[in-house]
PDB file of N, CA and C in Angstrom:
ATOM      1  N   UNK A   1     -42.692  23.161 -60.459  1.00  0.00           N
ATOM      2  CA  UNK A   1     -42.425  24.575 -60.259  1.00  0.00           C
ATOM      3  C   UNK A   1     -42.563  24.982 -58.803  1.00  0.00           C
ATOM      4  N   UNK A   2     -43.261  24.754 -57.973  1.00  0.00           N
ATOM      5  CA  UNK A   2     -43.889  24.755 -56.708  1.00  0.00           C
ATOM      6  C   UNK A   2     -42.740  24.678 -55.703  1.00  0.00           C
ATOM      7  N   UNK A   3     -42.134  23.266 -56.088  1.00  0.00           N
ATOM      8  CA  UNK A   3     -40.818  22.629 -55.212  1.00  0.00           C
ATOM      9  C   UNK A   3     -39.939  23.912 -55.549  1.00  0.00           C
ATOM     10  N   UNK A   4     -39.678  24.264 -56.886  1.00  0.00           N
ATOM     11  CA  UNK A   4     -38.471  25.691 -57.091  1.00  0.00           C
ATOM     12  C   UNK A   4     -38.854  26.463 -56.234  1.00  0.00           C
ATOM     13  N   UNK A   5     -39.807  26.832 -56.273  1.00  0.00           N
ATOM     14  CA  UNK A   5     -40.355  28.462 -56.052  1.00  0.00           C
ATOM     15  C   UNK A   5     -39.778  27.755 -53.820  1.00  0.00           C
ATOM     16  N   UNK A   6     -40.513  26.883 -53.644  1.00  0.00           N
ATOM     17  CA  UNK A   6     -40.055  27.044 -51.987  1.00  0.00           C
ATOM     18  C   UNK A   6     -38.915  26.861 -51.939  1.00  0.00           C
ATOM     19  N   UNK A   7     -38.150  26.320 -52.697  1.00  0.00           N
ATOM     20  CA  UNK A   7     -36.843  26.041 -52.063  1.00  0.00           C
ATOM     21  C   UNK A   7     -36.344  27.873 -52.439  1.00  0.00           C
ATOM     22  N   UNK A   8     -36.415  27.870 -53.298  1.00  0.00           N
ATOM     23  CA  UNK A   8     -35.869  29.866 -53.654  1.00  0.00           C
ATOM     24  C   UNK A   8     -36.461  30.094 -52.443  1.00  0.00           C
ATOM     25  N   UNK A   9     -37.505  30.388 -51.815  1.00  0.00           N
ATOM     26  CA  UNK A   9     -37.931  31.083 -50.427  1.00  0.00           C
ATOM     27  C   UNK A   9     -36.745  30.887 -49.400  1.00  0.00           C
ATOM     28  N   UNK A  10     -36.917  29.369 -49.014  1.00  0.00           N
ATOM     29  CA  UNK A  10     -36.039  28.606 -47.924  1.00  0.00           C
ATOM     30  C   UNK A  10     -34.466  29.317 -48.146  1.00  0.00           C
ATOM     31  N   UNK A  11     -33.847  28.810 -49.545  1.00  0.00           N
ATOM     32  CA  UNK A  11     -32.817  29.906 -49.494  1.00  0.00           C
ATOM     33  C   UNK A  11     -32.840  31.621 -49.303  1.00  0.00           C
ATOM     34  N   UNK A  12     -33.879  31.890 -49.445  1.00  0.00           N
ATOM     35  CA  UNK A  12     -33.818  33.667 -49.306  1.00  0.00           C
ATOM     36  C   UNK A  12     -33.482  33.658 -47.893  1.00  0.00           C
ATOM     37  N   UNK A  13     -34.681  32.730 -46.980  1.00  0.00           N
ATOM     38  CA  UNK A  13     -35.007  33.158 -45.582  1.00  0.00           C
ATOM     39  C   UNK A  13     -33.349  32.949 -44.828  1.00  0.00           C
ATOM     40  N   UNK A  14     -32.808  31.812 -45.393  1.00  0.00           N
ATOM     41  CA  UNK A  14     -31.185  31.444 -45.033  1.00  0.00           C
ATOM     42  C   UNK A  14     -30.604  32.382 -45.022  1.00  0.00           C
ATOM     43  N   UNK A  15     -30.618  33.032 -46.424  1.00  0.00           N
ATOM     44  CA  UNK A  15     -29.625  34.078 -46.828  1.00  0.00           C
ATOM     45  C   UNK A  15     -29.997  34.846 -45.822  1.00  0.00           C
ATOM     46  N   UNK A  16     -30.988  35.653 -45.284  1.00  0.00           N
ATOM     47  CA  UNK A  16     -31.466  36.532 -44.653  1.00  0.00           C
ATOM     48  C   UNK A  16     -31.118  36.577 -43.016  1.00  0.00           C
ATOM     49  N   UNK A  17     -30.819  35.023 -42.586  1.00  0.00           N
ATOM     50  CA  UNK A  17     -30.664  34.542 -41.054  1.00  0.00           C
ATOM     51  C   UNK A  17     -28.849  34.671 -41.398  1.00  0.00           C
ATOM     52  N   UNK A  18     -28.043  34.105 -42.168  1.00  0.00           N
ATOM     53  CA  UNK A  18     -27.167  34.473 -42.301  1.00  0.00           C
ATOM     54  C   UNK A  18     -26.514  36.069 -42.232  1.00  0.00           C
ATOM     55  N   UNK A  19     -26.938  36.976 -43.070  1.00  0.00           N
ATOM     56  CA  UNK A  19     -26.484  38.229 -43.090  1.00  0.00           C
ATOM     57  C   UNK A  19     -26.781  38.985 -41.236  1.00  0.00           C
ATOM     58  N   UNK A  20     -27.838  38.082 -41.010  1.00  0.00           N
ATOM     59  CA  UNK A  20     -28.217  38.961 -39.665  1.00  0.00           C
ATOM     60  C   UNK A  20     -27.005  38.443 -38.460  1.00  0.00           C
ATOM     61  N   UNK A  21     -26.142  36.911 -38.815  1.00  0.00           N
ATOM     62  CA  UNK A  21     -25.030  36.773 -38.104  1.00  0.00           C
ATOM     63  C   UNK A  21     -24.286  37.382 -38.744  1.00  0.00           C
ATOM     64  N   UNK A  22     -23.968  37.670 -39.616  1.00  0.00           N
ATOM     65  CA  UNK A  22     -22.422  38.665 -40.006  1.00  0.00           C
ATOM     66  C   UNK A  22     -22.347  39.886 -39.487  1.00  0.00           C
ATOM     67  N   UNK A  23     -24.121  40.314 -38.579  1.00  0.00           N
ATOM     68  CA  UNK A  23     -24.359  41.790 -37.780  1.00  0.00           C
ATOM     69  C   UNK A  23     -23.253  41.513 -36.386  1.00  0.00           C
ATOM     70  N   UNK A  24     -23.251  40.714 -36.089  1.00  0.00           N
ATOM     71  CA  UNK A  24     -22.971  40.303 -34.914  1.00  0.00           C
ATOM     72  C   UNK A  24     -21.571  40.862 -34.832  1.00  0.00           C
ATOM     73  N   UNK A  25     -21.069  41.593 -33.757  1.00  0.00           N
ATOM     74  CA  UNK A  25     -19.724  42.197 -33.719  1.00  0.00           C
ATOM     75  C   UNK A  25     -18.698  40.891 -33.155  1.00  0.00           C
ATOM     76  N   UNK A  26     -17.776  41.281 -33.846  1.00  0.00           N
ATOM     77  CA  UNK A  26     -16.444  40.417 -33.351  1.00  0.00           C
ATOM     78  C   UNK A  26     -15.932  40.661 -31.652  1.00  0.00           C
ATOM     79  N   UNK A  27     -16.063  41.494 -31.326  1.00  0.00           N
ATOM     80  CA  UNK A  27     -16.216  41.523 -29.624  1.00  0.00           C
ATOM     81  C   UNK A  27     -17.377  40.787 -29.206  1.00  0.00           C
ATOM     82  N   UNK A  28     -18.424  40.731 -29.487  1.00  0.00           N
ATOM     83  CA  UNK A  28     -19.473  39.894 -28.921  1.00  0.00           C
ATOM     84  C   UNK A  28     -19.234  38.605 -29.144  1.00  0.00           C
ATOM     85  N   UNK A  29     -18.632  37.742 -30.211  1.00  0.00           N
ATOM     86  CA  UNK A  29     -17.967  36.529 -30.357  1.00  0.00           C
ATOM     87  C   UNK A  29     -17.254  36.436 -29.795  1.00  0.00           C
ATOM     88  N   UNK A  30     -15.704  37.185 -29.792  1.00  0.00           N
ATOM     89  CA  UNK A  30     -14.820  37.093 -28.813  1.00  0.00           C
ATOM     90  C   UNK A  30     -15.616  36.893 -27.206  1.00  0.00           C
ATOM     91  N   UNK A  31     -16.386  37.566 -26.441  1.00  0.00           N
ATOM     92  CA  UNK A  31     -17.361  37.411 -25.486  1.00  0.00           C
ATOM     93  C   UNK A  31     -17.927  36.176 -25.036  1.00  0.00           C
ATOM     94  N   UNK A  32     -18.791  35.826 -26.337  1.00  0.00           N
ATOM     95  CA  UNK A  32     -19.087  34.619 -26.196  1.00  0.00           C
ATOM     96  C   UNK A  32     -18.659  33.699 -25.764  1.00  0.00           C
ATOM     97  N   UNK A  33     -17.141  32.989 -26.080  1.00  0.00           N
ATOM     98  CA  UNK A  33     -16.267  32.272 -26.269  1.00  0.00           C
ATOM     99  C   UNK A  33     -15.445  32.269 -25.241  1.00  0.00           C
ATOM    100  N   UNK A  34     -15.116  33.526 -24.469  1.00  0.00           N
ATOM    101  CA  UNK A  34     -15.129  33.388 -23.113  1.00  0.00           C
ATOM    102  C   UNK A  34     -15.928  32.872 -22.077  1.00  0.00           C
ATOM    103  N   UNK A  35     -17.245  33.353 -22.567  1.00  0.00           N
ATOM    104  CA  UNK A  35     -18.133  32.665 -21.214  1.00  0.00           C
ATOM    105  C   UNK A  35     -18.245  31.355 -21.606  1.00  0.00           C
ATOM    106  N   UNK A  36     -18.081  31.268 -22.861  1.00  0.00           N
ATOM    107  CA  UNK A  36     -18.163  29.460 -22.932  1.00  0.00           C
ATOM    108  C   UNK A  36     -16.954  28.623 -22.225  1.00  0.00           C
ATOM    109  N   UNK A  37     -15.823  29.056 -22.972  1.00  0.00           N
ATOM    110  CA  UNK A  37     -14.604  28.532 -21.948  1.00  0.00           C
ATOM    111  C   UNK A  37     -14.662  28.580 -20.293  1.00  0.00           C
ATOM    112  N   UNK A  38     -15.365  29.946 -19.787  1.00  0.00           N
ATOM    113  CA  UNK A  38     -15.233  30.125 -18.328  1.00  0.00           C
ATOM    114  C   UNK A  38     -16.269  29.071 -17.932  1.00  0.00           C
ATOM    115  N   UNK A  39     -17.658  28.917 -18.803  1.00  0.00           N
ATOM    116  CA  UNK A  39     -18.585  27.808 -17.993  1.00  0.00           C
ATOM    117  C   UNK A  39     -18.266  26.365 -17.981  1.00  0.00           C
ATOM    118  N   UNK A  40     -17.303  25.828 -18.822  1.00  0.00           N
ATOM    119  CA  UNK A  40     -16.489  24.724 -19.036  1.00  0.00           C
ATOM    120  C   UNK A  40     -15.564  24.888 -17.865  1.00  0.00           C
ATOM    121  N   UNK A  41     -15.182  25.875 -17.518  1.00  0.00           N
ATOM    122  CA  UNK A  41     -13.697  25.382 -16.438  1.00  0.00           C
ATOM    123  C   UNK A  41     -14.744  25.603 -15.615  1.00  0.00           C
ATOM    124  N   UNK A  42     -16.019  26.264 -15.075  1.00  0.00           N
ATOM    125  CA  UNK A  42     -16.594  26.223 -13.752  1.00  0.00           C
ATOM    126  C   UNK A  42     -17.006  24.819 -14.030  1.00  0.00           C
ATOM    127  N   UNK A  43     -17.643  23.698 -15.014  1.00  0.00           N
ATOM    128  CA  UNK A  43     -18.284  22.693 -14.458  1.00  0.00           C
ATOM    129  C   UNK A  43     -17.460  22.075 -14.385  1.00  0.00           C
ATOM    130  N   UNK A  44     -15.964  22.136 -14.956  1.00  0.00           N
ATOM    131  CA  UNK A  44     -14.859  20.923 -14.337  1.00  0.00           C
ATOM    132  C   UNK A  44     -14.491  21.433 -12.858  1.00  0.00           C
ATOM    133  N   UNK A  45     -14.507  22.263 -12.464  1.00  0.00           N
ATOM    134  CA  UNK A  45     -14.565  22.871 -10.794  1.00  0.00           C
ATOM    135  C   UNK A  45     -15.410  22.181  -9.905  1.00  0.00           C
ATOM    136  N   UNK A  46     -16.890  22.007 -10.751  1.00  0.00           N
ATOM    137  CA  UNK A  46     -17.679  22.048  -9.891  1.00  0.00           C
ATOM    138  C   UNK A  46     -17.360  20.198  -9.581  1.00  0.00           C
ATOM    139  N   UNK A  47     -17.129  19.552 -11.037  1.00  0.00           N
ATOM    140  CA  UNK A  47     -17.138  18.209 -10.370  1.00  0.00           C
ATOM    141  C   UNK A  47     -16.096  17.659  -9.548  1.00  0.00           C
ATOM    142  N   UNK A  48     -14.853  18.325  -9.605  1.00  0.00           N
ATOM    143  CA  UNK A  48     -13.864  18.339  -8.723  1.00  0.00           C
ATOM    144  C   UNK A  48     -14.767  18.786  -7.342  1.00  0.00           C
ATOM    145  N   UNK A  49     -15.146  19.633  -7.198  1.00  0.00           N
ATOM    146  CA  UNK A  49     -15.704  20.047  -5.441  1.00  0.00           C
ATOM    147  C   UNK A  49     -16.693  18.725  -5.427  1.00  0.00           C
ATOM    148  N   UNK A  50     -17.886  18.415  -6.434  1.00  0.00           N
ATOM    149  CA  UNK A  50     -18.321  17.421  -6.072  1.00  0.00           C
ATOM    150  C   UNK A  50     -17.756  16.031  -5.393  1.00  0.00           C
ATOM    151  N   UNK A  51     -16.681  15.810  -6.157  1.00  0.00           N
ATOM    152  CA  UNK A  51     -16.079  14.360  -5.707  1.00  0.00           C
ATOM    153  C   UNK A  51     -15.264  14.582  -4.654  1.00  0.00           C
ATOM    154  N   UNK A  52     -14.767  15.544  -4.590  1.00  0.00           N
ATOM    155  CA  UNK A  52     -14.467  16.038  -2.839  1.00  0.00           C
ATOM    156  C   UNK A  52     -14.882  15.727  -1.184  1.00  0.00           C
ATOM    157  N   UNK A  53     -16.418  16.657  -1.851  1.00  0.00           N
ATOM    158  CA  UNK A  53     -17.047  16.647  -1.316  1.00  0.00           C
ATOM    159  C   UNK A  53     -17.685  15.341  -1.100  1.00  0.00           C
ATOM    160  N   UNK A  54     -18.432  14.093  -1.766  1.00  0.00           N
ATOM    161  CA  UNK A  54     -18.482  13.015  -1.547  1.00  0.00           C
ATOM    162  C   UNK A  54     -17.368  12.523  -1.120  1.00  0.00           C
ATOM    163  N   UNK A  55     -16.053  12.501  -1.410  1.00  0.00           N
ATOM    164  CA  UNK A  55     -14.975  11.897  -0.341  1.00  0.00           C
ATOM    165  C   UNK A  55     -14.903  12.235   0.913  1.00  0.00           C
ATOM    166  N   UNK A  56     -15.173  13.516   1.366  1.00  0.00           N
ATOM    167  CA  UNK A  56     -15.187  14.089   2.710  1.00  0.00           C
ATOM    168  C   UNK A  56     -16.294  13.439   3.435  1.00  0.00           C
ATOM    169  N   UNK A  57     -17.753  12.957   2.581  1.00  0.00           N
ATOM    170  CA  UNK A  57     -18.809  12.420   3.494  1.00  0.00           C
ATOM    171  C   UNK A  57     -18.746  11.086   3.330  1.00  0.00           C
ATOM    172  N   UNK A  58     -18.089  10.524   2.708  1.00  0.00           N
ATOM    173  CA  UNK A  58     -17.716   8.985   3.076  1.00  0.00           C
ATOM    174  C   UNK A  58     -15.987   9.170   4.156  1.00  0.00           C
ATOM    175  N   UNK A  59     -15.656   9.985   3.982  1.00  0.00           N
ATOM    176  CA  UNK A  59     -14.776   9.987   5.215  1.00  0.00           C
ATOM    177  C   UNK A  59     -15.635  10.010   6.835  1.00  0.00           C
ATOM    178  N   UNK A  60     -15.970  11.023   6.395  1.00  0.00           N
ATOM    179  CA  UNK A  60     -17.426  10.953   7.780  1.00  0.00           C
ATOM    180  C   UNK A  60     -17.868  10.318   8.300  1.00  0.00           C
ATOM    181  N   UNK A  61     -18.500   9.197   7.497  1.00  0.00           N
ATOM    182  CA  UNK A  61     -19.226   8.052   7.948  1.00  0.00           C
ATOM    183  C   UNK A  61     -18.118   7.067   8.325  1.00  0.00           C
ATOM    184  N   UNK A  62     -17.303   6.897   8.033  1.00  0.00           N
ATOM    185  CA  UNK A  62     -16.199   6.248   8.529  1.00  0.00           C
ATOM    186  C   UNK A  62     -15.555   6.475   9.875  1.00  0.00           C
ATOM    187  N   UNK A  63     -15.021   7.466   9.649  1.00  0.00           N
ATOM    188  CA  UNK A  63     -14.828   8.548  11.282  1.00  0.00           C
ATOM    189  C   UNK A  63     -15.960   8.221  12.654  1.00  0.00           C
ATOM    190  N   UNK A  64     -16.903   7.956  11.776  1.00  0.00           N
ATOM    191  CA  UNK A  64     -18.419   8.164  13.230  1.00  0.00           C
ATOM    192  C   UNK A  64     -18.175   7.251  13.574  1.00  0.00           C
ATOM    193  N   UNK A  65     -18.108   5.932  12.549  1.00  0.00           N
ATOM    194  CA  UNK A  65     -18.181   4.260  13.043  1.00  0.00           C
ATOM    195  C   UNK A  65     -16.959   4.126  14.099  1.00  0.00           C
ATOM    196  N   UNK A  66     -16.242   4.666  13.962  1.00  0.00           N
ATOM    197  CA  UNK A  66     -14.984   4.208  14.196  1.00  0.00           C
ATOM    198  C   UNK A  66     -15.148   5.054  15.831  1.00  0.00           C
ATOM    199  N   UNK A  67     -16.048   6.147  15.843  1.00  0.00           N
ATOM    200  CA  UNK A  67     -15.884   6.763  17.063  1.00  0.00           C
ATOM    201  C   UNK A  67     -16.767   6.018  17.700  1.00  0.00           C
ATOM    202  N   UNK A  68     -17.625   6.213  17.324  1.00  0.00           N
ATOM    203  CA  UNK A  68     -18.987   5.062  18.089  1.00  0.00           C
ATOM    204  C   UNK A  68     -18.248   3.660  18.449  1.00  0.00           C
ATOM    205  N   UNK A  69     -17.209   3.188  17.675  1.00  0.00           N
ATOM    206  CA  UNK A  69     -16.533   1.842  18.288  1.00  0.00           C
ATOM    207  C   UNK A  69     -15.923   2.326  19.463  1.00  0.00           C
ATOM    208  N   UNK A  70     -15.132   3.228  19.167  1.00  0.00           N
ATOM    209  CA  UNK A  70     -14.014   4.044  20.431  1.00  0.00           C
ATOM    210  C   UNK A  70     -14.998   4.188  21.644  1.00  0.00           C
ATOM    211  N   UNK A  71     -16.143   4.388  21.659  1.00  0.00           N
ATOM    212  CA  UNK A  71     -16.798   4.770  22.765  1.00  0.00           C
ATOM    213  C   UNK A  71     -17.706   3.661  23.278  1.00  0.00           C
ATOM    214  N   UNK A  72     -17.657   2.479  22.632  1.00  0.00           N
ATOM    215  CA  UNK A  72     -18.162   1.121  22.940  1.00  0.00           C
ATOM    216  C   UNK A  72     -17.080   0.942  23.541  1.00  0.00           C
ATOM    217  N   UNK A  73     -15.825   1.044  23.432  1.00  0.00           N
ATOM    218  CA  UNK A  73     -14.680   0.178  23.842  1.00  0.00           C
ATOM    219  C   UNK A  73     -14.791   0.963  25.608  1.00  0.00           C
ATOM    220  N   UNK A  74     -14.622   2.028  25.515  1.00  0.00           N
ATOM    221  CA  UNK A  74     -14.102   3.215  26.654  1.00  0.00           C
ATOM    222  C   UNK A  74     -15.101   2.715  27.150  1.00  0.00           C
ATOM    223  N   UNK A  75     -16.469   2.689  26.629  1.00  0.00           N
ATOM    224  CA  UNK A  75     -17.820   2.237  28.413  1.00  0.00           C
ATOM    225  C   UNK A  75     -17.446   0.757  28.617  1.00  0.00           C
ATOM    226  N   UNK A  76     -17.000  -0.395  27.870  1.00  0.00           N
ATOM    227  CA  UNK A  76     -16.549  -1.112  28.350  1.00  0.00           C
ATOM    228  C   UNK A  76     -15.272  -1.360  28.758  1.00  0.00           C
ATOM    229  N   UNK A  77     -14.345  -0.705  28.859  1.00  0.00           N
ATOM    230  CA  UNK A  77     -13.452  -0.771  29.604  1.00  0.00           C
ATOM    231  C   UNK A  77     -13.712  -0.190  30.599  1.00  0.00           C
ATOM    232  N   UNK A  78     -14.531   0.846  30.901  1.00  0.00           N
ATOM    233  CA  UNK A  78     -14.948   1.650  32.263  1.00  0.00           C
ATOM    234  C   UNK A  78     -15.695   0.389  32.812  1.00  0.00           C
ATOM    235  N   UNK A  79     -16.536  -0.112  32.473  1.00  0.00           N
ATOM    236  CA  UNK A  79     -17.205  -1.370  33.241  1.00  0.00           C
ATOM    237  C   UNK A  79     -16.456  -2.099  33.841  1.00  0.00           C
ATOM    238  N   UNK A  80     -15.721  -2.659  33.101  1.00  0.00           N
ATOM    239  CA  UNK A  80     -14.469  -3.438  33.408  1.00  0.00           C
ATOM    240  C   UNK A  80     -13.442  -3.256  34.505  1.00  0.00           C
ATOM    241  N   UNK A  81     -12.926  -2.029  34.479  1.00  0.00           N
ATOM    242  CA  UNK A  81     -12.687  -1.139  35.824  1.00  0.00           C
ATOM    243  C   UNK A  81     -13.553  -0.883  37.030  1.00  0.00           C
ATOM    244  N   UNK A  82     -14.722  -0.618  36.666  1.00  0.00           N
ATOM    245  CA  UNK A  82     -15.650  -0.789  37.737  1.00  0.00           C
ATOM    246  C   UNK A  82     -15.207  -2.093  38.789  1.00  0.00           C
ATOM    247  N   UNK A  83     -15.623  -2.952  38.057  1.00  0.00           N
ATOM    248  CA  UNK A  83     -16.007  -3.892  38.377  1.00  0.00           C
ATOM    249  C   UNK A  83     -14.666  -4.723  38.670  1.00  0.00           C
ATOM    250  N   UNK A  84     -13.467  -4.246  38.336  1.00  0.00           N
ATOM    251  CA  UNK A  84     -12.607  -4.513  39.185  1.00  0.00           C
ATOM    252  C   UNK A  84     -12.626  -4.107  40.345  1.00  0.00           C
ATOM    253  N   UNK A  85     -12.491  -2.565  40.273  1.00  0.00           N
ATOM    254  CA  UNK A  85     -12.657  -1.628  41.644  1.00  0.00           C
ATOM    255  C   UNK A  85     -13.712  -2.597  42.538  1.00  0.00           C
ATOM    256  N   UNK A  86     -14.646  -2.728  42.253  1.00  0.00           N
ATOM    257  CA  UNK A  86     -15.201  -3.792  42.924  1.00  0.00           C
ATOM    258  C   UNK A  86     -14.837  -5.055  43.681  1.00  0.00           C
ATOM    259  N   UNK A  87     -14.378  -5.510  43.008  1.00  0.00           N
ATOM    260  CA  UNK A  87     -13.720  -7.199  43.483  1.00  0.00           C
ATOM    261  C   UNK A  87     -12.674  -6.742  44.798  1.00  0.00           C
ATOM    262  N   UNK A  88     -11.701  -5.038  44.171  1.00  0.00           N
ATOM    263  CA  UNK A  88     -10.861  -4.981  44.842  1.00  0.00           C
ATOM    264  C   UNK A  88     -10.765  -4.789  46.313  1.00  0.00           C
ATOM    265  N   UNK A  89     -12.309  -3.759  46.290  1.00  0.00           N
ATOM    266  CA  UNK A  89     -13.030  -3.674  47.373  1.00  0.00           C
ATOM    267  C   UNK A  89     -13.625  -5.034  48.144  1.00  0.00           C
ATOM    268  N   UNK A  90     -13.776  -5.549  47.639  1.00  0.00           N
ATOM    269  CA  UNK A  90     -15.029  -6.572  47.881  1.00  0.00           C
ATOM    270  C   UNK A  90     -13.741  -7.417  48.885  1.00  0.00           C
ATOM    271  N   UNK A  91     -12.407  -7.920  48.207  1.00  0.00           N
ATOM    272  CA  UNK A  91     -11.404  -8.486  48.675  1.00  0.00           C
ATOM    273  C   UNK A  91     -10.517  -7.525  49.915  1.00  0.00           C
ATOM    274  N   UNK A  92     -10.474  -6.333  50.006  1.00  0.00           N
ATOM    275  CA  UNK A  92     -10.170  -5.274  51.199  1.00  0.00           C
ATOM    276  C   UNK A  92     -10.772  -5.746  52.066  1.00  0.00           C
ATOM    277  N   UNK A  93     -12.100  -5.810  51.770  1.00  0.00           N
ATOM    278  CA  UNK A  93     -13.188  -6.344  52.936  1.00  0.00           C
ATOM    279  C   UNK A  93     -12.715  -7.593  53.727  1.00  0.00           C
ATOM    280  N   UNK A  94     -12.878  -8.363  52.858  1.00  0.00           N
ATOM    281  CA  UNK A  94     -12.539  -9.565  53.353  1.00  0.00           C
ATOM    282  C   UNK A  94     -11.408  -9.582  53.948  1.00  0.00           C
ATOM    283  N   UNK A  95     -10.074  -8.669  53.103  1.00  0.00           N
ATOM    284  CA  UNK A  95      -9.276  -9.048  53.894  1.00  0.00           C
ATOM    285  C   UNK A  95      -8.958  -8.355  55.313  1.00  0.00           C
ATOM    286  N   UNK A  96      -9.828  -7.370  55.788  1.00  0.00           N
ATOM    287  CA  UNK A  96     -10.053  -6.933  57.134  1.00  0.00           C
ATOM    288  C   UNK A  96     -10.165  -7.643  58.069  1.00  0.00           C
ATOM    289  N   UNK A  97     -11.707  -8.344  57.212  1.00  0.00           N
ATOM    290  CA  UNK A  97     -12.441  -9.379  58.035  1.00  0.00           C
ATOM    291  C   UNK A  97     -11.344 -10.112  58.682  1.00  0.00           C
ATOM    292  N   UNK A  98     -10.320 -11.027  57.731  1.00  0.00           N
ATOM    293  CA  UNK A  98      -9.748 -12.217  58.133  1.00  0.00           C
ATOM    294  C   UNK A  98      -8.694 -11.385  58.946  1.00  0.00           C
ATOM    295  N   UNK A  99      -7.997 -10.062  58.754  1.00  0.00           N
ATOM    296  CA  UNK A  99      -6.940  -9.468  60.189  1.00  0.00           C
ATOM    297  C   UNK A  99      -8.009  -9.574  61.276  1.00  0.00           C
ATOM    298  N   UNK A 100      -9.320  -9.380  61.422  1.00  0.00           N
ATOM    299  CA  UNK A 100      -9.879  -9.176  62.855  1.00  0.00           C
ATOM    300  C   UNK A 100     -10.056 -10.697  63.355  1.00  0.00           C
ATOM    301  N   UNK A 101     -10.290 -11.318  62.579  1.00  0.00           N
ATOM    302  CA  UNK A 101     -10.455 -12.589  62.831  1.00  0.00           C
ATOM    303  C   UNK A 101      -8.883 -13.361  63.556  1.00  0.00           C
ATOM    304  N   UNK A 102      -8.103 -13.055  62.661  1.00  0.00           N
ATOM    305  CA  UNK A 102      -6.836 -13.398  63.294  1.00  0.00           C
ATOM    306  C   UNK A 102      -6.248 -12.516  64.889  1.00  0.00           C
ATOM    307  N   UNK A 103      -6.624 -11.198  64.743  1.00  0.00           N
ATOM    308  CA  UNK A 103      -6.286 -10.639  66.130  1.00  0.00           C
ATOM    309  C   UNK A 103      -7.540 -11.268  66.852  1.00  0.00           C
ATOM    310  N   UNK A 104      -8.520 -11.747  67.421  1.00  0.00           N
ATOM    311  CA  UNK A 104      -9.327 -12.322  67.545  1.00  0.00           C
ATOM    312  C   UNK A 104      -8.786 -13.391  68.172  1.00  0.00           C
ATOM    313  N   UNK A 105      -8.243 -14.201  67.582  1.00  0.00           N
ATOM    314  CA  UNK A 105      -7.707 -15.947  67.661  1.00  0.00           C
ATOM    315  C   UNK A 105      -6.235 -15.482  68.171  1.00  0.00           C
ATOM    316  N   UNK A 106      -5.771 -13.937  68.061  1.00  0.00           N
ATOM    317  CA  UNK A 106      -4.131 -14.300  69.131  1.00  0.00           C
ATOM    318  C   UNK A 106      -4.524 -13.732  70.115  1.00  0.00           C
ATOM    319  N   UNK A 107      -5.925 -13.048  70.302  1.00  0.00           N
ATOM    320  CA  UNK A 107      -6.002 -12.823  72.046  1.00  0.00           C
ATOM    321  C   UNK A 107      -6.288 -13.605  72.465  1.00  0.00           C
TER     322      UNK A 107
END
C-alpha cells in the first residue's frame, strides 16, 4: 500500500509541475527559442573568430621569422659591403702608392 500511496504523491507533484508549464505564455516560448537559436549562431561565430584568430597568430609568428631572417640577411649584406668598401679603399691606397712610386722612378 505504501509503494501506491507514493507513487499517487509523485504523480500529483508531476501533475502539479506540469500544469505550472502550461502557465507559461506562448510568447515566452516563442522567446525562448530565439535566444536559443541566437546563442547557437553566436557560438558558431565565436568559433569562426576563434580559428581566425589563431590563423592570424600563426601567421604572425611566421611573418616575424621571416623578418628577423630579412634583417640577418640586410646586416650581413651591409657587412659585406662594408667590407668591400674597405678592400676598395684599402686598394685606392695602394694604388696611389704605386702612381707615386712610378712618378718617382720617371723623374
Amino acid at each position: 500500500m505504501k509503494s501506491i500511496s507514493e507513487k499517487e504523491k509523485k504523480l500529483l507533484e508531476t501533475l502539479d509541475k506540469l500544469k505550472k508549464l502550461e502557465k507559461i505564455k506562448p510568447e515566452k516560448i516563442l522567446e525562448l527559442e530565439n535566444l536559443a537559436s541566437q546563442k547557437n549562431q553566436l557560438e558558431i561565430e565565436k568559433k569562426e573568430i576563434v580559428n581566425r584568430y589563431n590563423l592570424l597568430q600563426q601567421e604572425n609568428v611566421i611573418l616575424k621569422q621571416k623578418f628577423d631572417e630579412f634583417k640577418k640577411r640586410e646586416i650581413q649584406e651591409k657587412k659585406k659591403e662594408d667590407e668591400f668598401s674597405e678592400k676598395i679603399d684599402e686598394l685606392n691606397q695602394e694604388t696611389d702608392n704605386l702612381m707615386e712610386e712610378i712618378d718617382k722612378w720617371q723623374m
